[in-house]
Structures are given as C-alpha cells and as structure tokens.
C-alpha atoms as a PDB file:
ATOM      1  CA  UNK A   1      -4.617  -2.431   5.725  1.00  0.00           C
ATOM      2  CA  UNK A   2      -3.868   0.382   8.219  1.00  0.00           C
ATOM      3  CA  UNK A   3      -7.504   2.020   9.136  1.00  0.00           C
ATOM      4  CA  UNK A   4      -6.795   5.739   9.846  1.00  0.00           C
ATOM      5  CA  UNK A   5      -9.457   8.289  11.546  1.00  0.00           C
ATOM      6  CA  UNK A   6      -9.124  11.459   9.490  1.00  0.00           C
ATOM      7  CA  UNK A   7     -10.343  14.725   9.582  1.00  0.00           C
ATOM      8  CA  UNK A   8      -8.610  16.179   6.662  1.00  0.00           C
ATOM      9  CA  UNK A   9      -6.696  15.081   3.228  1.00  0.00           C
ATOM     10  CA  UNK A  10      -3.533  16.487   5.126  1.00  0.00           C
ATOM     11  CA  UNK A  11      -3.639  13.693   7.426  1.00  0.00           C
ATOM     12  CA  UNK A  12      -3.479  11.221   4.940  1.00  0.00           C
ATOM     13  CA  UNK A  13      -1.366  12.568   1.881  1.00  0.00           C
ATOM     14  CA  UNK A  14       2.455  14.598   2.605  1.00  0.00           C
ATOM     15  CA  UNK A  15       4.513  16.065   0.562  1.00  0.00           C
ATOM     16  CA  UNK A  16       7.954  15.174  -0.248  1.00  0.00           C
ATOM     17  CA  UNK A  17       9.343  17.765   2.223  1.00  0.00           C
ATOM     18  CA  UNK A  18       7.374  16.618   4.680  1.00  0.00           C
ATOM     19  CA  UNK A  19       7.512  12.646   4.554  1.00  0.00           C
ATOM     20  CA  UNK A  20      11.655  13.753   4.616  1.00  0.00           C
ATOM     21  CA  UNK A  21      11.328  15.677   8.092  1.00  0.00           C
ATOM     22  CA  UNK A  22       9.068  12.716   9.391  1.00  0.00           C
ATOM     23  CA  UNK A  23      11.989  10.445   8.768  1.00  0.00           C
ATOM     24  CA  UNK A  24      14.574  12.972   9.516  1.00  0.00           C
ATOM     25  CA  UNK A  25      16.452  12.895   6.250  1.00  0.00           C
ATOM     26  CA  UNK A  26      17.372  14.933   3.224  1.00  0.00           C
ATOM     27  CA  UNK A  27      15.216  15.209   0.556  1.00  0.00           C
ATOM     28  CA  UNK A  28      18.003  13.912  -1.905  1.00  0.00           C
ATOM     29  CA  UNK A  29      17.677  10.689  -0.106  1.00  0.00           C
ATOM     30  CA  UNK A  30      14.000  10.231  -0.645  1.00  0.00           C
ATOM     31  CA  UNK A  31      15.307   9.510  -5.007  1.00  0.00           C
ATOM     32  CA  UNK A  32      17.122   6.823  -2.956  1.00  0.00           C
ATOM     33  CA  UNK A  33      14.226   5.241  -1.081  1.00  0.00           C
ATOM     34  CA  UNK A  34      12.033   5.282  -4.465  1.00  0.00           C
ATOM     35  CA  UNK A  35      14.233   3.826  -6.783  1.00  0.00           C
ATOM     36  CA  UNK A  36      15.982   1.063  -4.447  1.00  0.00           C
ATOM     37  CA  UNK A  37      13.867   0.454  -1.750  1.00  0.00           C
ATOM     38  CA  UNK A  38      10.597   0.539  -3.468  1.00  0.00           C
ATOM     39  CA  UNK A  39       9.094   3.738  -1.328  1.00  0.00           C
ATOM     40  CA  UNK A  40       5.676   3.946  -3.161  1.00  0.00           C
ATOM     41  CA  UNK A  41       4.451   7.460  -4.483  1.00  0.00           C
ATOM     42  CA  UNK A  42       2.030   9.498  -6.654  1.00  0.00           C
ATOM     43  CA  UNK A  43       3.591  11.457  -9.379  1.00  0.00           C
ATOM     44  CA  UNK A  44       1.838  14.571  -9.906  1.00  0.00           C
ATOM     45  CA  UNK A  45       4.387  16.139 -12.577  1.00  0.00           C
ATOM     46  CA  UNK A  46       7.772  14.226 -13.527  1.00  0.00           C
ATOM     47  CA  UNK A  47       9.235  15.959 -10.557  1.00  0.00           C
ATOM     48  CA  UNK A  48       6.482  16.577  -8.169  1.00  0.00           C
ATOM     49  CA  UNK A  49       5.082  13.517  -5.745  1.00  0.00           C
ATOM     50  CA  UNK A  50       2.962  13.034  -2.793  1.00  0.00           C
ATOM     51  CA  UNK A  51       3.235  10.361  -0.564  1.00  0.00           C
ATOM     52  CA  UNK A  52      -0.321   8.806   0.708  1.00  0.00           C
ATOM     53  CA  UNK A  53       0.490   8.182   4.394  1.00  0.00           C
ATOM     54  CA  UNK A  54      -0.970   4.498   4.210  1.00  0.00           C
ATOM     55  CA  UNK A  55       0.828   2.714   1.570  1.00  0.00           C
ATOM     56  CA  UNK A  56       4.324   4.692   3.225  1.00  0.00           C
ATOM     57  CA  UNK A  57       3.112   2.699   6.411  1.00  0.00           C
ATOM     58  CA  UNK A  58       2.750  -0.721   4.634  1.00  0.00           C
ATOM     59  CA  UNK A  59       6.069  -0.581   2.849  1.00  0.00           C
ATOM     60  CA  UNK A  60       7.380   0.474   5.888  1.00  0.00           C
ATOM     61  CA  UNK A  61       5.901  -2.820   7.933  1.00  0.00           C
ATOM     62  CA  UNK A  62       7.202  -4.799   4.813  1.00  0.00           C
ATOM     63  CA  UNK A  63      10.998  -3.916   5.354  1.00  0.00           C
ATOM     64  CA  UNK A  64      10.393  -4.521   9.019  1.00  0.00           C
ATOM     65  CA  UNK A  65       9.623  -8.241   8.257  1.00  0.00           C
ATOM     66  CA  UNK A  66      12.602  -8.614   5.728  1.00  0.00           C
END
C-alpha cells in the first residue's frame, strides 16, 4: 500500500477534471478507463466521482505488471 505524507484531503482525493489533466486526457475518456480498464472511483451522485489518489496509484502499478 502506497504510504503518502499529507497535509490536506486535496492531496489525497481529485476530481474527475483533475485526475484527466494529470494523465493528459479528455474527460470523455476517463467513462473509458472505468468501465474497461477497471479505474477505481467514489460515486458521489450517479454522475459525480472522486478519485482517491491511492487506489488510482495501485491500479495503475497493476496494469504495469500485466
């Protein structure tokens, strides 16, 4: 389990928006990384999610090892 050093929630949760500019895509293609890749998120409202920055980095070291 990644260990972070925090000082605030926004260091550990991003938005949709957000978690899109970190990987430099469109938002539309986020719907394509949580229904076929298995991108793990917290629904909020049907269409409003976050994105807690440690279980984005674990799925993320899980398709590296694929």
């Amino acid at each position: 389990m990644l260990n972070l050093n925090v000082n605030g929630i926004e260091d550990i949760i991003l938005s949709e928006g957000s978690l899109a500019a970190v990987f430099g895509i469109d938002v539309k293609k986020m719907g394509y990384l949580r229904q076929e890749k298995g991108l793990p998120c917290v629904y909020l409202t049907k269409r409003t999610r976050i994105y807690m920055v440690t279980e984005v980095y674990e799925w993320l070291e899980k398709l590296s090892k694929v």
